[in-house]
C-alpha atoms as a PDB file:
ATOM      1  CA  UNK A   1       5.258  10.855  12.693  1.00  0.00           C
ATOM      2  CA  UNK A   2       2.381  12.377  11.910  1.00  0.00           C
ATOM      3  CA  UNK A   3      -1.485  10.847  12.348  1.00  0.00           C
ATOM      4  CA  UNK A   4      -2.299   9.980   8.608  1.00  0.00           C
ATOM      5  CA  UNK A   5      -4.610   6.764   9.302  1.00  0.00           C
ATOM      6  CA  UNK A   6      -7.374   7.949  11.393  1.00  0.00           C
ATOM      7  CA  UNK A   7      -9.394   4.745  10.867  1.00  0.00           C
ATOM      8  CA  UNK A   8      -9.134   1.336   8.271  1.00  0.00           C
ATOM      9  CA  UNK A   9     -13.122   2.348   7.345  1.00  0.00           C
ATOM     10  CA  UNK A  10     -14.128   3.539   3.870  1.00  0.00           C
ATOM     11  CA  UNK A  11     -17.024   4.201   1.991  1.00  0.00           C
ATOM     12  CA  UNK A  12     -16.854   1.318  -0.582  1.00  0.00           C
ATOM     13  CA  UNK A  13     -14.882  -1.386  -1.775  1.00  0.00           C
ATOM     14  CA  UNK A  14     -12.676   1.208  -4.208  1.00  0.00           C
ATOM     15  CA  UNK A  15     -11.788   3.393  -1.455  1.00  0.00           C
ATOM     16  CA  UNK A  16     -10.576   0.277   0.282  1.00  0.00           C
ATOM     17  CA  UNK A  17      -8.525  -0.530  -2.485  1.00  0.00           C
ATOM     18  CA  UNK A  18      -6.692   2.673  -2.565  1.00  0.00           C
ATOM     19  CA  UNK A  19      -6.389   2.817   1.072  1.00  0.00           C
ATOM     20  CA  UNK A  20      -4.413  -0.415   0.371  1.00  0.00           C
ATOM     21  CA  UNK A  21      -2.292   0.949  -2.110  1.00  0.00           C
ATOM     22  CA  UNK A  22      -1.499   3.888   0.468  1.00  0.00           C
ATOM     23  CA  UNK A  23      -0.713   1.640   3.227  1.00  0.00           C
ATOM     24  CA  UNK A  24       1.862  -0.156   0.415  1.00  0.00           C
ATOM     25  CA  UNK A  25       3.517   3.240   0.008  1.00  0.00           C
ATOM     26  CA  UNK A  26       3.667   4.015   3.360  1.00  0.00           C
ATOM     27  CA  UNK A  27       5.140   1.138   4.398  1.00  0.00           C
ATOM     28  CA  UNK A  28       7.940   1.524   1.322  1.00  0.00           C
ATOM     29  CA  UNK A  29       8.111   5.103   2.751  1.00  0.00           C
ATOM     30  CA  UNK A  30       8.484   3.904   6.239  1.00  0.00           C
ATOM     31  CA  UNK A  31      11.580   1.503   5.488  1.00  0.00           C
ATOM     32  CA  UNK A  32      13.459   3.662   3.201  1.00  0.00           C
ATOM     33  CA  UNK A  33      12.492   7.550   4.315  1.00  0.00           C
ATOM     34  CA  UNK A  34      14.581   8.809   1.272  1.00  0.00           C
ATOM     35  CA  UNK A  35      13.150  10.014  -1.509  1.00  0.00           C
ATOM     36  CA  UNK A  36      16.520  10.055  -3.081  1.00  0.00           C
ATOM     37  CA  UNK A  37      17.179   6.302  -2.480  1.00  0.00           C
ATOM     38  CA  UNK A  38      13.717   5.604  -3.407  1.00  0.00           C
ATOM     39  CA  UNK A  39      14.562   7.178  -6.718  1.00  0.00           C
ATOM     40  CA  UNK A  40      17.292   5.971  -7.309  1.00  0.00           C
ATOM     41  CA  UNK A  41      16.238   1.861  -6.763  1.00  0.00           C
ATOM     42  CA  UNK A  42      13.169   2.785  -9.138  1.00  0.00           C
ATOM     43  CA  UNK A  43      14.727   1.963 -12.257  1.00  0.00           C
ATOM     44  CA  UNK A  44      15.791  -1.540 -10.970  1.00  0.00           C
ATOM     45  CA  UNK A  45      12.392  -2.362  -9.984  1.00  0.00           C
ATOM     46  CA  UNK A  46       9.457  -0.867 -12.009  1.00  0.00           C
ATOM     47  CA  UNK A  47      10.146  -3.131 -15.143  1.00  0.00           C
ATOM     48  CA  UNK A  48      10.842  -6.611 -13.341  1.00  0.00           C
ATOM     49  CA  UNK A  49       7.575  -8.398 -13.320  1.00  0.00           C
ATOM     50  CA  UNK A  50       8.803 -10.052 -10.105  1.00  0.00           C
ATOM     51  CA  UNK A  51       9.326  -7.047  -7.896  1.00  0.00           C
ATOM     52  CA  UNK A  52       5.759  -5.753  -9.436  1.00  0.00           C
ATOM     53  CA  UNK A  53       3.872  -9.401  -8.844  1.00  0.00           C
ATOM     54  CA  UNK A  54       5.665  -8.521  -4.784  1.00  0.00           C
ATOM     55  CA  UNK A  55       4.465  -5.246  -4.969  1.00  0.00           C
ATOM     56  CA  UNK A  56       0.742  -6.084  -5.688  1.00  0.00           C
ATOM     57  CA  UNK A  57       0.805  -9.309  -3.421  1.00  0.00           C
ATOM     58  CA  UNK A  58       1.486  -6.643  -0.332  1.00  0.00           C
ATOM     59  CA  UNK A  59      -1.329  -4.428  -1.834  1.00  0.00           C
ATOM     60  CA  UNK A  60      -3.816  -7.510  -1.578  1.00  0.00           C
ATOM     61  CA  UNK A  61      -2.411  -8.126   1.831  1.00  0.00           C
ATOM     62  CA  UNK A  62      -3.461  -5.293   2.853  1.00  0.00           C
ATOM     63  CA  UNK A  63      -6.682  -5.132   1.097  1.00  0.00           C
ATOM     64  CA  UNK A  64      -7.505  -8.095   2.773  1.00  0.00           C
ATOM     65  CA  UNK A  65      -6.973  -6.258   6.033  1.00  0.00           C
ATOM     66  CA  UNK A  66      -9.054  -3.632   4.603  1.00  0.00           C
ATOM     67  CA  UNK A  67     -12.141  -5.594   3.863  1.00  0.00           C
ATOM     68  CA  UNK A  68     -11.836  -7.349   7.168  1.00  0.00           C
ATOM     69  CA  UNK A  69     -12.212  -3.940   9.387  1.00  0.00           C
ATOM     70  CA  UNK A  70     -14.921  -3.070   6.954  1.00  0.00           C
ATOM     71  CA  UNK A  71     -17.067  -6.216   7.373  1.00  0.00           C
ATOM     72  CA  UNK A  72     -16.435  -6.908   3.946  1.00  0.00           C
ATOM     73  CA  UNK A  73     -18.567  -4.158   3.178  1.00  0.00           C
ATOM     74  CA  UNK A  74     -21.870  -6.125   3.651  1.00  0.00           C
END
């Protein structure tokens, strides 16, 4: 594994956001490493509105995170 997440601190609130989204990917990444696979389940999951409310509720988890390590940007 290589060091991709030096630190949870960004700039501003968007580049918190996105460093959420990453983290989502990563973590999807993580648990199924291939790209094949991934590719494959795709088409079962990006048009069911319950796999994409999931997807977004691990985003804000981690957003949450995020913000927290960032002092909520204040």
């Amino acid at each position: 594994m290589s060091d991709w997440l030096p630190s949870l601190q960004t700039a501003t609130p968007q580049e918190g956001f996105e460093l959420a989204i990453l983290l989502a990917r990563k973590g999807v990444g993580y648990t199924q490493p291939s790209e094949d696979v991934r590719k494959k389940l795709r088409p079962v999951y990006e048009e069911n509105a319950d796999s994409l409310t999931l997807a977004s509720q691990v985003i804000a988890t981690h957003f949450q995170t995020v913000a927290a390590a960032n002092n909520y940007w204040k």
